[in-house]
PDB file of N, CA and C in Angstrom:
ATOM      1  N   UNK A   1       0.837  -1.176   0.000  1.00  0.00           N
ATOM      2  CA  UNK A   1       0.000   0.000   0.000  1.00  0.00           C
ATOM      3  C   UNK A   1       0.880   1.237   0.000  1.00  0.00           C
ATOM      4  N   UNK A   2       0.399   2.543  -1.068  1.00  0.00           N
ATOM      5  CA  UNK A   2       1.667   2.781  -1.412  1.00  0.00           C
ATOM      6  C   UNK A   2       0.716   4.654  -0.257  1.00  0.00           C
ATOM      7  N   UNK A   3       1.516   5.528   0.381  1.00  0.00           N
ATOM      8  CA  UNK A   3       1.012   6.407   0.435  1.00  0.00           C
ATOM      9  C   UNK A   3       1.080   7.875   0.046  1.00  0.00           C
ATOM     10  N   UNK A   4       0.079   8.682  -0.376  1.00  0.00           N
ATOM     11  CA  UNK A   4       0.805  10.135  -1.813  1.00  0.00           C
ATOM     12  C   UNK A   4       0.937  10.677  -0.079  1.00  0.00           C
ATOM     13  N   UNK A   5       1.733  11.940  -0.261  1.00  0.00           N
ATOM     14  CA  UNK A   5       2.157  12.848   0.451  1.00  0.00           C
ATOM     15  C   UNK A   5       0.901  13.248   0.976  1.00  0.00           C
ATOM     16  N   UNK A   6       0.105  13.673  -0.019  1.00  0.00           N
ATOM     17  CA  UNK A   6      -1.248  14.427   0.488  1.00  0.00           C
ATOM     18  C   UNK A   6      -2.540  13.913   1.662  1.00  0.00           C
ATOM     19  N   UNK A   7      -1.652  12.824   1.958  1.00  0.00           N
ATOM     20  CA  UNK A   7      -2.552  11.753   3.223  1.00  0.00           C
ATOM     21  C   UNK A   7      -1.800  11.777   4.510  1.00  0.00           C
ATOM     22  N   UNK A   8      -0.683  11.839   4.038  1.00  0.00           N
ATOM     23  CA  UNK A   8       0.403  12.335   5.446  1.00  0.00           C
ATOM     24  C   UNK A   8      -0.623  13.661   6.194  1.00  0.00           C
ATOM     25  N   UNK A   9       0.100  12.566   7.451  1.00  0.00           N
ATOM     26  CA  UNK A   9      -0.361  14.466   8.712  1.00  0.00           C
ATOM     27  C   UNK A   9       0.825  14.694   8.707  1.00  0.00           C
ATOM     28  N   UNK A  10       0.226  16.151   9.056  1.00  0.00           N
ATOM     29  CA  UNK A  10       1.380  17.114   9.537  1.00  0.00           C
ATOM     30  C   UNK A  10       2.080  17.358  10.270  1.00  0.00           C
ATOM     31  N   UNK A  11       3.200  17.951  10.799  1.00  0.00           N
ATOM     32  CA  UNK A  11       3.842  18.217  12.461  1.00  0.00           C
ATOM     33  C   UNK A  11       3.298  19.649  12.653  1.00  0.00           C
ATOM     34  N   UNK A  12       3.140  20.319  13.147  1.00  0.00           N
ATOM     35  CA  UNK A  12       2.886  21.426  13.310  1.00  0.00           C
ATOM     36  C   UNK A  12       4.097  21.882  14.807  1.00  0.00           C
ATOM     37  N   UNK A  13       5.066  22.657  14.849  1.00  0.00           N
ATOM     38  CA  UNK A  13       5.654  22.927  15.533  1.00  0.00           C
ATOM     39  C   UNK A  13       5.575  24.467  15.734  1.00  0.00           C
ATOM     40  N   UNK A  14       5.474  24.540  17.611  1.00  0.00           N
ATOM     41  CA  UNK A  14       5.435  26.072  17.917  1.00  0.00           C
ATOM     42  C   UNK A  14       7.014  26.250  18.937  1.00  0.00           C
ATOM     43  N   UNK A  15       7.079  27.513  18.484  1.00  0.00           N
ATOM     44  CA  UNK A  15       9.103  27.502  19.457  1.00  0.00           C
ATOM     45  C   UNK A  15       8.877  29.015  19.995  1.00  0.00           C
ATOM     46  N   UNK A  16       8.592  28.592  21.065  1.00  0.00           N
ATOM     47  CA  UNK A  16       8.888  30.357  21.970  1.00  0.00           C
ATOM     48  C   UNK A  16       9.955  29.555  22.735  1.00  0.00           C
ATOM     49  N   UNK A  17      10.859  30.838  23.085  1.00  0.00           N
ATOM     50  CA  UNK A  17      12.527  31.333  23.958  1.00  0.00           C
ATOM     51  C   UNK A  17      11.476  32.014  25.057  1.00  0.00           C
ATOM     52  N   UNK A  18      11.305  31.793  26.348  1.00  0.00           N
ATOM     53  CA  UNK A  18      10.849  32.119  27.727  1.00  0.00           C
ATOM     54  C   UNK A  18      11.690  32.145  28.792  1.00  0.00           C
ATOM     55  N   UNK A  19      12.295  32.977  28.993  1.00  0.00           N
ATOM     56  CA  UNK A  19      13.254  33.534  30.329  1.00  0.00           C
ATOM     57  C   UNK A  19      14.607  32.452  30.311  1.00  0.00           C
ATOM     58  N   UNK A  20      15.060  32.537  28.825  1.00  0.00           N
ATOM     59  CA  UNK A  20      16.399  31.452  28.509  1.00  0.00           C
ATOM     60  C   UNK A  20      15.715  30.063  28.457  1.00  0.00           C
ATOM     61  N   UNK A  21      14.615  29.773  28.237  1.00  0.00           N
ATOM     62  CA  UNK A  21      14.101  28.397  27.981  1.00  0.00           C
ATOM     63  C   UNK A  21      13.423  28.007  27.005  1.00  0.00           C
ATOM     64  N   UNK A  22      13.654  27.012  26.069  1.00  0.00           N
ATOM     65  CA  UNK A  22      12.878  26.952  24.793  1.00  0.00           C
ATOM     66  C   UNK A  22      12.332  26.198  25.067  1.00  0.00           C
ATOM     67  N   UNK A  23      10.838  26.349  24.206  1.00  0.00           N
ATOM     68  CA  UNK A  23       9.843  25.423  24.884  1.00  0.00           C
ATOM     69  C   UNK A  23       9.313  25.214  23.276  1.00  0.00           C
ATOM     70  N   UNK A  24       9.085  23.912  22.871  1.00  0.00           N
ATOM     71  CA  UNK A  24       8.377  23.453  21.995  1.00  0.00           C
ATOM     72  C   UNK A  24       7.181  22.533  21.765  1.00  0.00           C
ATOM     73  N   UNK A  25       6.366  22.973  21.140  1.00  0.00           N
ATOM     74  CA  UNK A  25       5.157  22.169  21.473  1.00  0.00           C
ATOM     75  C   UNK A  25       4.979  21.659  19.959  1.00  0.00           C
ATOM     76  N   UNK A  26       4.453  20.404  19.709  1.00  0.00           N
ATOM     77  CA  UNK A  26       4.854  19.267  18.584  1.00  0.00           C
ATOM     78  C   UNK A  26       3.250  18.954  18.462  1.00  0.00           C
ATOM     79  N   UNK A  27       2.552  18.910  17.342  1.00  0.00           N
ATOM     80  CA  UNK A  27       1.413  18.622  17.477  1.00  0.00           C
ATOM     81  C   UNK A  27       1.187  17.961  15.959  1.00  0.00           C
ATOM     82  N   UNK A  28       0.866  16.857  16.105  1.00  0.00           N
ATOM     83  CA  UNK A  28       0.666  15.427  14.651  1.00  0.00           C
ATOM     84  C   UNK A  28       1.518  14.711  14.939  1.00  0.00           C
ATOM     85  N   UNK A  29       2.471  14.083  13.732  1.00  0.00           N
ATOM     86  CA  UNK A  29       3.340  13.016  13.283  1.00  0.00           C
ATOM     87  C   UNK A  29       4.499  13.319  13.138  1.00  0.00           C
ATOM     88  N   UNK A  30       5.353  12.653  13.918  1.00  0.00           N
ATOM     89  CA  UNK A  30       6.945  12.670  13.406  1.00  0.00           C
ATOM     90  C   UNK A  30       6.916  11.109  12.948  1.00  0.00           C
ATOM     91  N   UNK A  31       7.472  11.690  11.540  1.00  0.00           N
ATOM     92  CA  UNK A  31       7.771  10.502  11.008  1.00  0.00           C
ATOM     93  C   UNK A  31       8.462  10.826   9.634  1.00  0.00           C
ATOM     94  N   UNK A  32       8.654  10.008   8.665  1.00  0.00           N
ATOM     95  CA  UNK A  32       9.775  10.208   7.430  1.00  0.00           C
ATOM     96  C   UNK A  32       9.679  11.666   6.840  1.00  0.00           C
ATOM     97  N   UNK A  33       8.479  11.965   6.766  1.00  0.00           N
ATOM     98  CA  UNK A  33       8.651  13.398   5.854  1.00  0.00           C
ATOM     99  C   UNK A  33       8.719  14.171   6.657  1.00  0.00           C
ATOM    100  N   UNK A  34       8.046  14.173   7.898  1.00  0.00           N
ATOM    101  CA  UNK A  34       7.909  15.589   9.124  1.00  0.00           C
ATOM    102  C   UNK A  34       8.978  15.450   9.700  1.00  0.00           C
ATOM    103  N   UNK A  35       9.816  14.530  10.166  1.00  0.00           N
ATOM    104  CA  UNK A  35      10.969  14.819  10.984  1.00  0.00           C
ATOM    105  C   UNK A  35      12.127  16.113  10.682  1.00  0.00           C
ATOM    106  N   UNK A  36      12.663  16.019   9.183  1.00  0.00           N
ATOM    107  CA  UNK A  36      13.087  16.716   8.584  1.00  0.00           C
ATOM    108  C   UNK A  36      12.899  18.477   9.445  1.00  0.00           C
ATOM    109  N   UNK A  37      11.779  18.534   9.400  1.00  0.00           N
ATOM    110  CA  UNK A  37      11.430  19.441  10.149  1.00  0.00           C
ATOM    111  C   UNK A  37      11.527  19.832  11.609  1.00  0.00           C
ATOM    112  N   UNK A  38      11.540  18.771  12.053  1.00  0.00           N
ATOM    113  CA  UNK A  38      11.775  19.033  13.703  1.00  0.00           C
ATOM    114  C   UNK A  38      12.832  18.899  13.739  1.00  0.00           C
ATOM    115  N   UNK A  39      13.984  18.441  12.868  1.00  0.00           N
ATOM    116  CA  UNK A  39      15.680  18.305  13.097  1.00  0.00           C
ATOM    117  C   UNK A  39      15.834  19.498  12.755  1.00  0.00           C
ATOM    118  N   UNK A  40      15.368  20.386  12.347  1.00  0.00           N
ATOM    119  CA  UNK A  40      16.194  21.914  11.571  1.00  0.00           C
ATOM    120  C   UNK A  40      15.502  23.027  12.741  1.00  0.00           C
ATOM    121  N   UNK A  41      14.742  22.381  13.609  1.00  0.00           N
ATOM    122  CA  UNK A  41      14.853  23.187  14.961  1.00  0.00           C
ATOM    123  C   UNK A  41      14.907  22.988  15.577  1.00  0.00           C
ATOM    124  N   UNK A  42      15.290  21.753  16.224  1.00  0.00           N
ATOM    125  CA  UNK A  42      15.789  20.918  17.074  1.00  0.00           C
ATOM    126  C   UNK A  42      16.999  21.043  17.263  1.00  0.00           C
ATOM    127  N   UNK A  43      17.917  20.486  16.455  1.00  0.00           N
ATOM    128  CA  UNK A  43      19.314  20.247  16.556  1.00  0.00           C
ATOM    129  C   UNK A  43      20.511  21.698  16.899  1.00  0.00           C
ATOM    130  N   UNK A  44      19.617  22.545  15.833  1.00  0.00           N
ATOM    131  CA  UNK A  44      20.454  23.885  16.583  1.00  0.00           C
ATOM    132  C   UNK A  44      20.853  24.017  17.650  1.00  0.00           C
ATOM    133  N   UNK A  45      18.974  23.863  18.115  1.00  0.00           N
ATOM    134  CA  UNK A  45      18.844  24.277  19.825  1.00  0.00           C
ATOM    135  C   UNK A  45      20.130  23.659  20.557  1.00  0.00           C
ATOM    136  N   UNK A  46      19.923  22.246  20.354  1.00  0.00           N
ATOM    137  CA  UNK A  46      20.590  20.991  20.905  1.00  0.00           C
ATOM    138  C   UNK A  46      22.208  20.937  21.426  1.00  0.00           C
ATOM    139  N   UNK A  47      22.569  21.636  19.782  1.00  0.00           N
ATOM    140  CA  UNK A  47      23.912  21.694  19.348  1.00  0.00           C
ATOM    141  C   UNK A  47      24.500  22.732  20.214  1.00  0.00           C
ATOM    142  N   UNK A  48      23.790  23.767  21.085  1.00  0.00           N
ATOM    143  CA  UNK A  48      24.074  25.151  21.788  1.00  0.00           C
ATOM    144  C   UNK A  48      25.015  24.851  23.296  1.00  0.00           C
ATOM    145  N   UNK A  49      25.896  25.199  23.869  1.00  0.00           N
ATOM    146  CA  UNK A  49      25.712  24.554  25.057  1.00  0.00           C
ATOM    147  C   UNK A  49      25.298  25.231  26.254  1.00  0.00           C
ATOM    148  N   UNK A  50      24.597  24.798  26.868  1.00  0.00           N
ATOM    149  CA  UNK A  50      23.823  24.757  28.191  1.00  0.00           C
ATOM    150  C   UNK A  50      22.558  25.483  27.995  1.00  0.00           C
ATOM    151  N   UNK A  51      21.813  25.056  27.581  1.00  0.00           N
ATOM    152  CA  UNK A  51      20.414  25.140  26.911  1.00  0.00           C
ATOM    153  C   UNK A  51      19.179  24.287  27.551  1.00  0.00           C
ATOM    154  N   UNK A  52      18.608  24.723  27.841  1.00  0.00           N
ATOM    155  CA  UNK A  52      17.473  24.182  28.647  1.00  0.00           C
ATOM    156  C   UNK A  52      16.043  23.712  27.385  1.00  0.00           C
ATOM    157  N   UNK A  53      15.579  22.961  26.918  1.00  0.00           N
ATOM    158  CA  UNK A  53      14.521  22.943  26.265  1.00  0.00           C
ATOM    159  C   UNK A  53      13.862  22.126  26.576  1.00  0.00           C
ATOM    160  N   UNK A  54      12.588  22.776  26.636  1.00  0.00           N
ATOM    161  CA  UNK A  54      11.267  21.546  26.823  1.00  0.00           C
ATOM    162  C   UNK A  54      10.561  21.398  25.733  1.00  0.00           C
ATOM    163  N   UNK A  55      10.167  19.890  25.545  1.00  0.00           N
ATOM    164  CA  UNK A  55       9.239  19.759  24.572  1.00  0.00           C
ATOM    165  C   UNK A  55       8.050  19.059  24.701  1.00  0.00           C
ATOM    166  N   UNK A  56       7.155  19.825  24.603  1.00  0.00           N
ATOM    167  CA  UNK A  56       5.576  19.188  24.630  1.00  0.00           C
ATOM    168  C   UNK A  56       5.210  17.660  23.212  1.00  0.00           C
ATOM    169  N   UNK A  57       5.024  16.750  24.526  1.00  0.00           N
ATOM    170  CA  UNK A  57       4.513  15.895  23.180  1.00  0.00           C
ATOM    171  C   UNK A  57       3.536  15.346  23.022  1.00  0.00           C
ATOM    172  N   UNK A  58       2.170  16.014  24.000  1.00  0.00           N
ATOM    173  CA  UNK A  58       1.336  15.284  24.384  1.00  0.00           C
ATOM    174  C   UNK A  58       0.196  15.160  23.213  1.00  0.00           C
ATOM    175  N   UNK A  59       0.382  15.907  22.456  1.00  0.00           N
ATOM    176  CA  UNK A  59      -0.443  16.488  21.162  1.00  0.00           C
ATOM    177  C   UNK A  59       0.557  15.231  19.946  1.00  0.00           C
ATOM    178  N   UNK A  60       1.328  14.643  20.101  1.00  0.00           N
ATOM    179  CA  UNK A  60       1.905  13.315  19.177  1.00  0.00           C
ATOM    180  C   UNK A  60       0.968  12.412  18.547  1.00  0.00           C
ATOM    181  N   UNK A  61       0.608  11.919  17.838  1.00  0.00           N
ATOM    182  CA  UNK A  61      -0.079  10.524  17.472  1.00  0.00           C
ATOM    183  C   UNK A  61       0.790   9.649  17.017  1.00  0.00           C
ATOM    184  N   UNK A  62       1.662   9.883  16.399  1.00  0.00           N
ATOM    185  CA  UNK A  62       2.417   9.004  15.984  1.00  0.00           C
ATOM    186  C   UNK A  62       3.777   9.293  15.737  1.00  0.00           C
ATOM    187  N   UNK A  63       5.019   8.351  15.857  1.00  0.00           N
ATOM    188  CA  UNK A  63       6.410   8.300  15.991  1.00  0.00           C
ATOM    189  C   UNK A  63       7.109   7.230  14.883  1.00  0.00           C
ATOM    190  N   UNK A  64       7.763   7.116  14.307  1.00  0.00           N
ATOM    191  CA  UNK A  64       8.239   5.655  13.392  1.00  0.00           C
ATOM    192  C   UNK A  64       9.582   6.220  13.829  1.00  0.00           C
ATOM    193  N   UNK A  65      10.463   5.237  12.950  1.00  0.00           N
ATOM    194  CA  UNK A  65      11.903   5.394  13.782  1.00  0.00           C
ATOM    195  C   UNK A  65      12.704   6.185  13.536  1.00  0.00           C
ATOM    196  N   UNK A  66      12.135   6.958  11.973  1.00  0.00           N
ATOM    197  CA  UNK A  66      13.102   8.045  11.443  1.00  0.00           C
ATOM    198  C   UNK A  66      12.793   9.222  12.088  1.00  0.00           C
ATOM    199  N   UNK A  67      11.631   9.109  12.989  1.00  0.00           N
ATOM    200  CA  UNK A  67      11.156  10.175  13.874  1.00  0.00           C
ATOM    201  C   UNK A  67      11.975  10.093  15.536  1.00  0.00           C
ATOM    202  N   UNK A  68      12.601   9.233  16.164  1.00  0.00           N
ATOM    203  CA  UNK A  68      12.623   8.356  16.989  1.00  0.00           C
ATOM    204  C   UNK A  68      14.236   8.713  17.315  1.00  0.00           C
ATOM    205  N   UNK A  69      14.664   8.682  15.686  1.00  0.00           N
ATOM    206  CA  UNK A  69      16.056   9.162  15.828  1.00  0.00           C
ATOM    207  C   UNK A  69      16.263  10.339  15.773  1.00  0.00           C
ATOM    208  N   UNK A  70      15.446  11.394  15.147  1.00  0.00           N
ATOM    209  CA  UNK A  70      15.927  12.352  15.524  1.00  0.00           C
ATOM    210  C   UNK A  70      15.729  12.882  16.638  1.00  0.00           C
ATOM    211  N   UNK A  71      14.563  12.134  17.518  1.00  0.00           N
ATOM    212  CA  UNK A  71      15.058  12.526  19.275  1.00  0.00           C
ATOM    213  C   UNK A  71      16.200  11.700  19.825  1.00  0.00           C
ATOM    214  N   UNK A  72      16.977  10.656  19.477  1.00  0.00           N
ATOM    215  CA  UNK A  72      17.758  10.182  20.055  1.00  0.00           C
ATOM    216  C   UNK A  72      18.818  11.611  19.625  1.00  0.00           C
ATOM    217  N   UNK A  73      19.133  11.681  18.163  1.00  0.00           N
ATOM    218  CA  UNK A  73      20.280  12.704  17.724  1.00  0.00           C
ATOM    219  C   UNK A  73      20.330  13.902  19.104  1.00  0.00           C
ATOM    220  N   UNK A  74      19.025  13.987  19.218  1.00  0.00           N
ATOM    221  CA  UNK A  74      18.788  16.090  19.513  1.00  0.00           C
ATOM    222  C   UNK A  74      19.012  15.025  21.088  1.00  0.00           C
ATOM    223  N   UNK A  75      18.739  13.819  21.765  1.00  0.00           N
ATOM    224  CA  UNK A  75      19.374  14.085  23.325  1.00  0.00           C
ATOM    225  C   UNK A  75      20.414  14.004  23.613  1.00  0.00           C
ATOM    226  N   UNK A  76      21.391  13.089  22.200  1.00  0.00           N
ATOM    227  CA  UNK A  76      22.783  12.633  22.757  1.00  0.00           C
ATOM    228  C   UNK A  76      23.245  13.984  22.487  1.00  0.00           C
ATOM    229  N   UNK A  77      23.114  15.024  21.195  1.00  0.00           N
ATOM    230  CA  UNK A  77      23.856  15.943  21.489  1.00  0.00           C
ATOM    231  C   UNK A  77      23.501  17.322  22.476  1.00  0.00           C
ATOM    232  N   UNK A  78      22.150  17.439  22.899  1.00  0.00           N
ATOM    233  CA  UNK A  78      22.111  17.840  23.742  1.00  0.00           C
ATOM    234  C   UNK A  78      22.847  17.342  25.856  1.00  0.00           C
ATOM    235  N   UNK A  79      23.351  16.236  25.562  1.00  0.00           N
ATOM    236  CA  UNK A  79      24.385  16.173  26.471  1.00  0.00           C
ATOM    237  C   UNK A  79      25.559  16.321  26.545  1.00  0.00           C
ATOM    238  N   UNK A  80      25.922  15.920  25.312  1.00  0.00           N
ATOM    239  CA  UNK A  80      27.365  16.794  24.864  1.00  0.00           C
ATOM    240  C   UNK A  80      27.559  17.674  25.468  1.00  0.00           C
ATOM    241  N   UNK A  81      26.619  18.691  24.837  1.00  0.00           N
ATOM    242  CA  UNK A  81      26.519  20.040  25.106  1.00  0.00           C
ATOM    243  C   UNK A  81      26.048  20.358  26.386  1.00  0.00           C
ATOM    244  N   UNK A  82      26.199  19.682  27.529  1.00  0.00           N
ATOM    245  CA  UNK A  82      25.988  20.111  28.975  1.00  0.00           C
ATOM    246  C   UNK A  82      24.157  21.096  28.439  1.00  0.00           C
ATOM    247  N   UNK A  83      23.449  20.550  28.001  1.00  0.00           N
ATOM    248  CA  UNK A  83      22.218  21.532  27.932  1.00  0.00           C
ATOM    249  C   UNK A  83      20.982  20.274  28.120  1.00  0.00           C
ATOM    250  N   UNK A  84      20.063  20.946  28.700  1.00  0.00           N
ATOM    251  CA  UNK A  84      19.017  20.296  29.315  1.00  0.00           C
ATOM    252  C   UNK A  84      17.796  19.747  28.483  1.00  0.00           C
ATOM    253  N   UNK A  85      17.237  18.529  27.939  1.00  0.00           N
ATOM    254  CA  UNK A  85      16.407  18.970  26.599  1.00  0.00           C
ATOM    255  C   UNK A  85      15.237  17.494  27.952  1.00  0.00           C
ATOM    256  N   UNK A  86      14.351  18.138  28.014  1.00  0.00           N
ATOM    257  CA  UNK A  86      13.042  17.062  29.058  1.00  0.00           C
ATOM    258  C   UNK A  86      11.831  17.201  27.888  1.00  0.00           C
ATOM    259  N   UNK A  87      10.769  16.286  28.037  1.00  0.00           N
ATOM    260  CA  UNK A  87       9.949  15.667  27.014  1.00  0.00           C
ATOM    261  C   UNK A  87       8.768  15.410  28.187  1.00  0.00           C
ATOM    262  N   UNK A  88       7.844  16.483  28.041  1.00  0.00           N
ATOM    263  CA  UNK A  88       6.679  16.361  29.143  1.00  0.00           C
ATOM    264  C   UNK A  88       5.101  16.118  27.938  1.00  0.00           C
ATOM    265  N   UNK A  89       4.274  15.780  29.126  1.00  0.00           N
ATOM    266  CA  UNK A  89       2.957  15.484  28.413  1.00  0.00           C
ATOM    267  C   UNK A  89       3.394  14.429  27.484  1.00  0.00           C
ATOM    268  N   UNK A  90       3.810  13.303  27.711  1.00  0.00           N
ATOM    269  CA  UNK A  90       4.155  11.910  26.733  1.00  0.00           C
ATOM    270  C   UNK A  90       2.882  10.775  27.045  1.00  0.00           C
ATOM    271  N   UNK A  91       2.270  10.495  25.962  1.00  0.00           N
ATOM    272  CA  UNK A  91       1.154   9.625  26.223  1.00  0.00           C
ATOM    273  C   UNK A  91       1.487   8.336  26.480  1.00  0.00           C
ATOM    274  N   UNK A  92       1.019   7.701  27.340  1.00  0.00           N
ATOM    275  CA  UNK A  92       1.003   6.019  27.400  1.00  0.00           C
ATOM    276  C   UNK A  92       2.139   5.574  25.993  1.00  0.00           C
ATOM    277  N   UNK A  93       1.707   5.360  24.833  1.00  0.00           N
ATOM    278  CA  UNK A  93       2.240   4.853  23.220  1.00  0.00           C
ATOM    279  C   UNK A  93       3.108   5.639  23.263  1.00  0.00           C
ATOM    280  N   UNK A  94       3.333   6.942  23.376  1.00  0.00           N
ATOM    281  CA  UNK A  94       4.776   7.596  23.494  1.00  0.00           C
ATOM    282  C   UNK A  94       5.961   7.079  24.009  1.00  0.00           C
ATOM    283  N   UNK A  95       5.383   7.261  25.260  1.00  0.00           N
ATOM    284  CA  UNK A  95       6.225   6.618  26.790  1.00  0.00           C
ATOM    285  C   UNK A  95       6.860   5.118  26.195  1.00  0.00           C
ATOM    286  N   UNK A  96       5.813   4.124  25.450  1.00  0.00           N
ATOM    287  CA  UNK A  96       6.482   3.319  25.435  1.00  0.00           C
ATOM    288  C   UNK A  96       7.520   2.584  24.498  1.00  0.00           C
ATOM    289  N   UNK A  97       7.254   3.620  23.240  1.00  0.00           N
ATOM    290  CA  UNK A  97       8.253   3.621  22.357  1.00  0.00           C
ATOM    291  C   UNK A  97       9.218   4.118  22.709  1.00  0.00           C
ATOM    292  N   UNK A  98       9.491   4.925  23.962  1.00  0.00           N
ATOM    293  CA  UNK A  98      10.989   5.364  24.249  1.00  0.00           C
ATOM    294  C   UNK A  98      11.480   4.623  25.166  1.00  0.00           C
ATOM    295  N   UNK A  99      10.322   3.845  25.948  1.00  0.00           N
ATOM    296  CA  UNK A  99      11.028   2.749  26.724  1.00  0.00           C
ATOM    297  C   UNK A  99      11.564   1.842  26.427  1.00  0.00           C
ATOM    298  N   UNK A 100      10.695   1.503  25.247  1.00  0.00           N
ATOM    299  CA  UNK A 100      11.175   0.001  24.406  1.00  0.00           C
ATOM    300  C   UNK A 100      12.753   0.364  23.835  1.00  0.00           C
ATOM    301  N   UNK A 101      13.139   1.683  22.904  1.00  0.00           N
ATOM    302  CA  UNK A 101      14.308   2.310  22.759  1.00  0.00           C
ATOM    303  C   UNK A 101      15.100   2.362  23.624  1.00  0.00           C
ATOM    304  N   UNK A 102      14.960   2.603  24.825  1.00  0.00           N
ATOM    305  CA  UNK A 102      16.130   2.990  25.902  1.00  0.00           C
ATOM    306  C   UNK A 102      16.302   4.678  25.853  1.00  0.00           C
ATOM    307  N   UNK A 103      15.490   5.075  25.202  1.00  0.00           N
ATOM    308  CA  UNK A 103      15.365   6.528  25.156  1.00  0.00           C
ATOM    309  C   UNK A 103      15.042   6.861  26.961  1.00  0.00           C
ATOM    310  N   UNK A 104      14.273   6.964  26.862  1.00  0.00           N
ATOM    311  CA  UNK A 104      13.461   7.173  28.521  1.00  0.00           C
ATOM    312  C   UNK A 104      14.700   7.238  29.239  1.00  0.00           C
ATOM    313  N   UNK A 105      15.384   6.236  29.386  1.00  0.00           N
ATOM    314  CA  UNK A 105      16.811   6.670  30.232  1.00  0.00           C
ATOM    315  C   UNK A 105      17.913   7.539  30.187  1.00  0.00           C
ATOM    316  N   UNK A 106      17.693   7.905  29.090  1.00  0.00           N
ATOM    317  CA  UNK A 106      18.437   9.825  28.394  1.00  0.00           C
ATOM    318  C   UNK A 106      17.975  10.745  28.664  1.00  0.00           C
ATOM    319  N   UNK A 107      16.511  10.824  29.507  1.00  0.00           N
ATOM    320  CA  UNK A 107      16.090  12.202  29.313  1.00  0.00           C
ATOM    321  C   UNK A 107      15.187  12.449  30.862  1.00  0.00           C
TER     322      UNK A 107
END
């Protein structure tokens, strides 16, 4: 089953900077085509050092692995970088795709 672009959901990403803290709120699908997108504001952040960011994911439906990695990318180098990156509002199916990953223990 093959799928056109035009059936894909969307990510919809919001980025306010609040008293030195970036806060992002993620709302649809990370996955092959949307990730792209959350790595080109993600990783900056990430790449900064000592950076505090939160990211809302409670608004997620869905994750696949090309989505999956680019939160692994944005936590390992957000430790590098001595900077803080936490993942609040994670649903049940969230939670447990990062458990099953070993993500959950990075962040």
């Amino acid at each position: 089953m093959s799928m056109s672009m035009g059936n894909v959901m969307d990510l919809n990403i919001t980025h306010e900077k609040l008293n030195g803290t970036h806060y992002l709120e993620l709302v649809g699908e990370v996955q092959r085509y949307t990730a792209p997108k959350l790595k080109a504001i993600l990783f900056p952040l990430s790449e900064q050092t000592k950076q505090k960011i939160i990211i809302d994911v409670e608004k997620i439906y869905f994750i696949d692995s090309v989505g999956l990695g680019v939160f692994a990318g944005a936590i390992k180098s957000s430790i590098m970088n001595n900077s803080t990156l936490i993942l609040r509002g994670m649903t049940c199916r969230v939670r447990r795709l990062f458990e099953i990953t070993g993500l959950i223990e990075m962040i």
